[in-house]
C-alpha atoms as a PDB file:
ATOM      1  CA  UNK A   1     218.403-141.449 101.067  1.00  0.00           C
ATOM      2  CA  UNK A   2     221.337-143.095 102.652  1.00  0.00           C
ATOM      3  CA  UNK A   3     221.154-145.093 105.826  1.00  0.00           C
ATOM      4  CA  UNK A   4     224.946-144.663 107.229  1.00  0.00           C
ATOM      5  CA  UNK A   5     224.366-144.648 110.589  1.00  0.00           C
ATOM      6  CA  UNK A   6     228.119-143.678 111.331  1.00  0.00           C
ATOM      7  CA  UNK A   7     227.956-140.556 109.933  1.00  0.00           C
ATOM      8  CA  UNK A   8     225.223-139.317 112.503  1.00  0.00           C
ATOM      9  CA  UNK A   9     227.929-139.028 115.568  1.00  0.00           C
ATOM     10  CA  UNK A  10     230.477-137.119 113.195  1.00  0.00           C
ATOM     11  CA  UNK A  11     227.186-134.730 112.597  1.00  0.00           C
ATOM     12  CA  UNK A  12     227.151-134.207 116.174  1.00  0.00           C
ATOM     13  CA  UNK A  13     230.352-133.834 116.991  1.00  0.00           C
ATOM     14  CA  UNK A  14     230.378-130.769 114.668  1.00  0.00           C
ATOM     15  CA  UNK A  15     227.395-129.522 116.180  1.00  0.00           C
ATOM     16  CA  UNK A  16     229.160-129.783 119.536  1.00  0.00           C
ATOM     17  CA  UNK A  17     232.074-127.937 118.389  1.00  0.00           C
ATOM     18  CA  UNK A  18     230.042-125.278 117.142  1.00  0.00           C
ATOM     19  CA  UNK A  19     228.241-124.849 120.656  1.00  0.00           C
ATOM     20  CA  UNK A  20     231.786-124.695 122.315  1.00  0.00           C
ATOM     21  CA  UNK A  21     232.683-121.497 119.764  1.00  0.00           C
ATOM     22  CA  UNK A  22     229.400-119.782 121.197  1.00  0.00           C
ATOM     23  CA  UNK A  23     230.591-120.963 124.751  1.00  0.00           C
ATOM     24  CA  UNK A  24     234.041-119.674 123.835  1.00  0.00           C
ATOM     25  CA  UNK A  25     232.572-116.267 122.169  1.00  0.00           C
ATOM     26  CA  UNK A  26     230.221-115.993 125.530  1.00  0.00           C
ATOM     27  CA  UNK A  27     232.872-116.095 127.468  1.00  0.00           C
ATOM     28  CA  UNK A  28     236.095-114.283 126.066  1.00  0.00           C
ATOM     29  CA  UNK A  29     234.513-111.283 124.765  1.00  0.00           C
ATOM     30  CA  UNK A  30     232.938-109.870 128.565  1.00  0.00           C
ATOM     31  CA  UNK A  31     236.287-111.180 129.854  1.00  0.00           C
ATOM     32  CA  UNK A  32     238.302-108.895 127.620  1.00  0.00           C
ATOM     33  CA  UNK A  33     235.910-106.140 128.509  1.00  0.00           C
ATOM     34  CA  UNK A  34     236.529-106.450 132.058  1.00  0.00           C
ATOM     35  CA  UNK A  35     240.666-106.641 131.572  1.00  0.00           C
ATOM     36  CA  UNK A  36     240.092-103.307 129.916  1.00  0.00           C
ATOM     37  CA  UNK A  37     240.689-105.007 125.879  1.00  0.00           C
ATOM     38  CA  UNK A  38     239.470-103.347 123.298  1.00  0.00           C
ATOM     39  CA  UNK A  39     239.203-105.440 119.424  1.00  0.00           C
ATOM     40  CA  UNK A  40     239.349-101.755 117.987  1.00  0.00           C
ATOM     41  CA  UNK A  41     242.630-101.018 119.717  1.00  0.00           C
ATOM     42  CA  UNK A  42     244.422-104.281 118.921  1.00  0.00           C
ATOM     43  CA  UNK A  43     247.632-103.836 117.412  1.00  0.00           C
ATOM     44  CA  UNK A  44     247.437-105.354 114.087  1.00  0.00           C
ATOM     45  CA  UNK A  45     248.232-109.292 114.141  1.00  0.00           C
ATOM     46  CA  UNK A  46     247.297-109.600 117.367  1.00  0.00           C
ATOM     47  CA  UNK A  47     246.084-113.176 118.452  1.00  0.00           C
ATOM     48  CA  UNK A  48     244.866-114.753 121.303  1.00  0.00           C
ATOM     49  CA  UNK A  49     247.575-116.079 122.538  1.00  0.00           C
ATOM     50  CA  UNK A  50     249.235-112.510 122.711  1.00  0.00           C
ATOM     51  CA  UNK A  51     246.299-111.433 125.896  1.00  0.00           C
ATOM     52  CA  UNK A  52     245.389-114.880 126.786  1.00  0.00           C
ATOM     53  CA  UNK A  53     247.900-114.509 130.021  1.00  0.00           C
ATOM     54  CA  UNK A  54     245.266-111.342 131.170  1.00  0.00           C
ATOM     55  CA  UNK A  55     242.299-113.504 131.263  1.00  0.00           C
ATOM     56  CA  UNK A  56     241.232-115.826 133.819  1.00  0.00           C
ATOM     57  CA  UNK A  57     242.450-119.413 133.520  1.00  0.00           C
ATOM     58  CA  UNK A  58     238.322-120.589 133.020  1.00  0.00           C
ATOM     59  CA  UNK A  59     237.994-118.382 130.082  1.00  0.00           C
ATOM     60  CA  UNK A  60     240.944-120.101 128.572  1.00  0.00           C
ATOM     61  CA  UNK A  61     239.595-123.714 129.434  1.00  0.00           C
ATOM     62  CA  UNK A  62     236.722-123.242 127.014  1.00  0.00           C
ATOM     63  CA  UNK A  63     239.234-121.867 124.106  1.00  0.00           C
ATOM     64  CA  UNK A  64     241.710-124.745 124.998  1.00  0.00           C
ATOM     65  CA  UNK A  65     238.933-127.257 124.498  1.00  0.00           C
ATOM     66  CA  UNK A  66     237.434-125.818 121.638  1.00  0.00           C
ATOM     67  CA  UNK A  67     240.684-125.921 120.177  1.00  0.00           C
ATOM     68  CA  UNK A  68     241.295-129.538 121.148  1.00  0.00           C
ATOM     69  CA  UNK A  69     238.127-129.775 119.450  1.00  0.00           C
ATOM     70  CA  UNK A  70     239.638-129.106 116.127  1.00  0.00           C
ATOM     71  CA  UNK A  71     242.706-131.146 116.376  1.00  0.00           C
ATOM     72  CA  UNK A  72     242.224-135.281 117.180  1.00  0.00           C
ATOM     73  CA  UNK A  73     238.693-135.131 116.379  1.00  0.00           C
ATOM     74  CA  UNK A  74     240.135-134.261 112.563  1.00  0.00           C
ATOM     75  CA  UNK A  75     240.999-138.073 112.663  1.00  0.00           C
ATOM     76  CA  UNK A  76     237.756-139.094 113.893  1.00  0.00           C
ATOM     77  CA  UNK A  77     235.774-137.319 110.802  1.00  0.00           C
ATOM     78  CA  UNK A  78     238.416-138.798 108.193  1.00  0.00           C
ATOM     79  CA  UNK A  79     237.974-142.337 110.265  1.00  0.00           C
ATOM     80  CA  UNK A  80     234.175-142.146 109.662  1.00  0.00           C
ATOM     81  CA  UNK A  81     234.151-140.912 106.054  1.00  0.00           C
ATOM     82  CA  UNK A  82     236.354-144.055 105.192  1.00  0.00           C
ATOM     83  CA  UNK A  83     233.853-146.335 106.999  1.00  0.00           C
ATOM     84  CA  UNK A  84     231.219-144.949 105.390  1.00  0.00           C
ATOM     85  CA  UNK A  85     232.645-145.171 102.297  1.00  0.00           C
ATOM     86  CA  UNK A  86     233.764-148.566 102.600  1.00  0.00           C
ATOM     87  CA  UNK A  87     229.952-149.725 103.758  1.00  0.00           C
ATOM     88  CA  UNK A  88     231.314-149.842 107.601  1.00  0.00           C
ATOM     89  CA  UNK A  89     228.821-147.689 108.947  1.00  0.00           C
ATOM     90  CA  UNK A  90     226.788-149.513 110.854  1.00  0.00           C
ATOM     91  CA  UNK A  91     226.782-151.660 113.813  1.00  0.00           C
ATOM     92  CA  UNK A  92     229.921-152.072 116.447  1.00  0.00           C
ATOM     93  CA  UNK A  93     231.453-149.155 114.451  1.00  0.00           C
ATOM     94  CA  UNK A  94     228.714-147.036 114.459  1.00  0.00           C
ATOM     95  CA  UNK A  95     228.377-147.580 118.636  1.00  0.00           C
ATOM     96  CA  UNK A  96     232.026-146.856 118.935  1.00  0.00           C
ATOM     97  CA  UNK A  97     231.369-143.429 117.075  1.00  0.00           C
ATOM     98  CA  UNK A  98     228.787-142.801 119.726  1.00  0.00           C
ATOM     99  CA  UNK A  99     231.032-143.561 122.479  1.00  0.00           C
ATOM    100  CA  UNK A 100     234.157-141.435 121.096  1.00  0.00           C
ATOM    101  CA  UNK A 101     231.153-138.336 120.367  1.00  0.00           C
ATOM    102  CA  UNK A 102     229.977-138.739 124.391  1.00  0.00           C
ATOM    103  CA  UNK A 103     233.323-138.807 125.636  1.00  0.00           C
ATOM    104  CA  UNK A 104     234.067-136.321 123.853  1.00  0.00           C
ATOM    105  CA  UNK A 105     231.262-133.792 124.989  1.00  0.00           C
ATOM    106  CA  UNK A 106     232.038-134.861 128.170  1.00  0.00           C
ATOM    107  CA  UNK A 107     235.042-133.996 127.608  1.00  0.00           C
ATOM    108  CA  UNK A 108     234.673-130.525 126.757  1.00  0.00           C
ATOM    109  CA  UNK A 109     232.673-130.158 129.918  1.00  0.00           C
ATOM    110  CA  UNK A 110     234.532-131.261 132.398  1.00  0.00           C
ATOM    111  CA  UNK A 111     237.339-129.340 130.589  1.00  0.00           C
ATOM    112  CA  UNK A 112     235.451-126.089 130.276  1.00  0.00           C
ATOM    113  CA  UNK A 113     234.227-126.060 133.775  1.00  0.00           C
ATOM    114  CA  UNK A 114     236.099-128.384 136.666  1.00  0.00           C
ATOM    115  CA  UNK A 115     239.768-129.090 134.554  1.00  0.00           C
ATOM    116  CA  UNK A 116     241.010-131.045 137.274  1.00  0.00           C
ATOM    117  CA  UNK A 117     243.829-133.276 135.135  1.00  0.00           C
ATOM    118  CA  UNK A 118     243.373-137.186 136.258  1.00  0.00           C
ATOM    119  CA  UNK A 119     240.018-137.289 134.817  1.00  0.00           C
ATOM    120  CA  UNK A 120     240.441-135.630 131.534  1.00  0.00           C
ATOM    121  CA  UNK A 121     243.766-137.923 130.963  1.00  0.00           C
ATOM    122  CA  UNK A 122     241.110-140.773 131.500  1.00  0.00           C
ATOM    123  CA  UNK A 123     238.132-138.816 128.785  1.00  0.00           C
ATOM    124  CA  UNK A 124     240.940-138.336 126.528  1.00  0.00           C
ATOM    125  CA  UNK A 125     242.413-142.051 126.945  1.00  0.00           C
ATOM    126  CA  UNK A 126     239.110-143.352 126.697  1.00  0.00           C
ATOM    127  CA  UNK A 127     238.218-141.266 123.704  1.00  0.00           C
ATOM    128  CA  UNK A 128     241.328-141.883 121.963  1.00  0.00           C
ATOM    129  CA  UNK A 129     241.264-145.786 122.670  1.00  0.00           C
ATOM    130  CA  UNK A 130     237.465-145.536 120.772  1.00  0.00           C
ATOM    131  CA  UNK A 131     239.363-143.833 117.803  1.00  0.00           C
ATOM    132  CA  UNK A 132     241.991-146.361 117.445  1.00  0.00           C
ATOM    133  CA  UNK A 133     239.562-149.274 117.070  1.00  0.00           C
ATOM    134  CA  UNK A 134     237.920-147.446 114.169  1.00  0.00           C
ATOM    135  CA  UNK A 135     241.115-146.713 112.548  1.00  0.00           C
ATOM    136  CA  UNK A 136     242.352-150.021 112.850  1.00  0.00           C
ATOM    137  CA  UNK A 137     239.082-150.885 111.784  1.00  0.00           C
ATOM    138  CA  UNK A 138     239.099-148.553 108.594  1.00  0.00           C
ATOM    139  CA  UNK A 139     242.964-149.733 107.274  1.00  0.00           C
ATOM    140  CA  UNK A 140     241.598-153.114 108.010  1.00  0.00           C
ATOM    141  CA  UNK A 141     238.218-153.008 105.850  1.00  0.00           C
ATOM    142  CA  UNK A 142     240.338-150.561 103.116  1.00  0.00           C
ATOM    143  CA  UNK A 143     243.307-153.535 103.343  1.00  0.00           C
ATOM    144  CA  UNK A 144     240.674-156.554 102.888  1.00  0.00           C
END
């Protein structure tokens, strides 16, 4: 067995996105219920973004975030596998992948439940500064 400790925050940070898609699926499915949607009435095609305007804006919070969920974090897994690859995985990096994972979650909570703007600019700053150091970190250590 491999001890790559970075890889354990990237394990949790899918595990997080897959609580925020049963958070999301909680949430939408009474809401389009109670805006009178029906799934077996759709028109064909139809997405989300095509009723998303008839659902309250908290409903939407949670879908936003899990969908910001699977955009920059992307980087962060591809950051990590390189890492790991490249025998990074341990240490300062592997902290940093904690803190970018906790920011992260909180994050998604403050996002999915409060969504006031100044302090998810901060999260995401914060979160994003995290991810920079590793990929600077993983061009660096790939470079050497």
């Amino acid at each position: 067995m491999y001890d790559i400790p970075i890889l354990a925050p990237a394990a949790v940070l899918v595990l997080w996105s897959m609580v925020m898609l049963l958070w999301v699926t909680a949430t939408r499915f009474p809401a389009f219920a109670r805006a009178g949607l029906s799934l077996d009435t759709a028109a064909p095609g139809t997405r989300y973004a095509d009723v998303e305007a008839m659902l309250p804006a908290p409903v939407n919070w949670k879908s936003h975030n899990y969908t910001h969920l699977m955009e920059q974090p992307t980087l962060f897994y591809a950051v990590v596998a390189i890492l790991a690859l490249a025998g990074e995985g341990a240490g300062f990096n592997a902290s940093l992948a904690w803190a970018y994972v906790g920011i992260r979650i909180v994050h998604s909570i403050w996002q999915a439940t409060v969504n006031r703007i100044p302090l998810r600019v901060v999260l995401f700053t914060l979160s994003s500064l995290c991810l920079l150091w590793l990929a600077v970190t993983a061009v660096w250590v790939t470079l050497s």
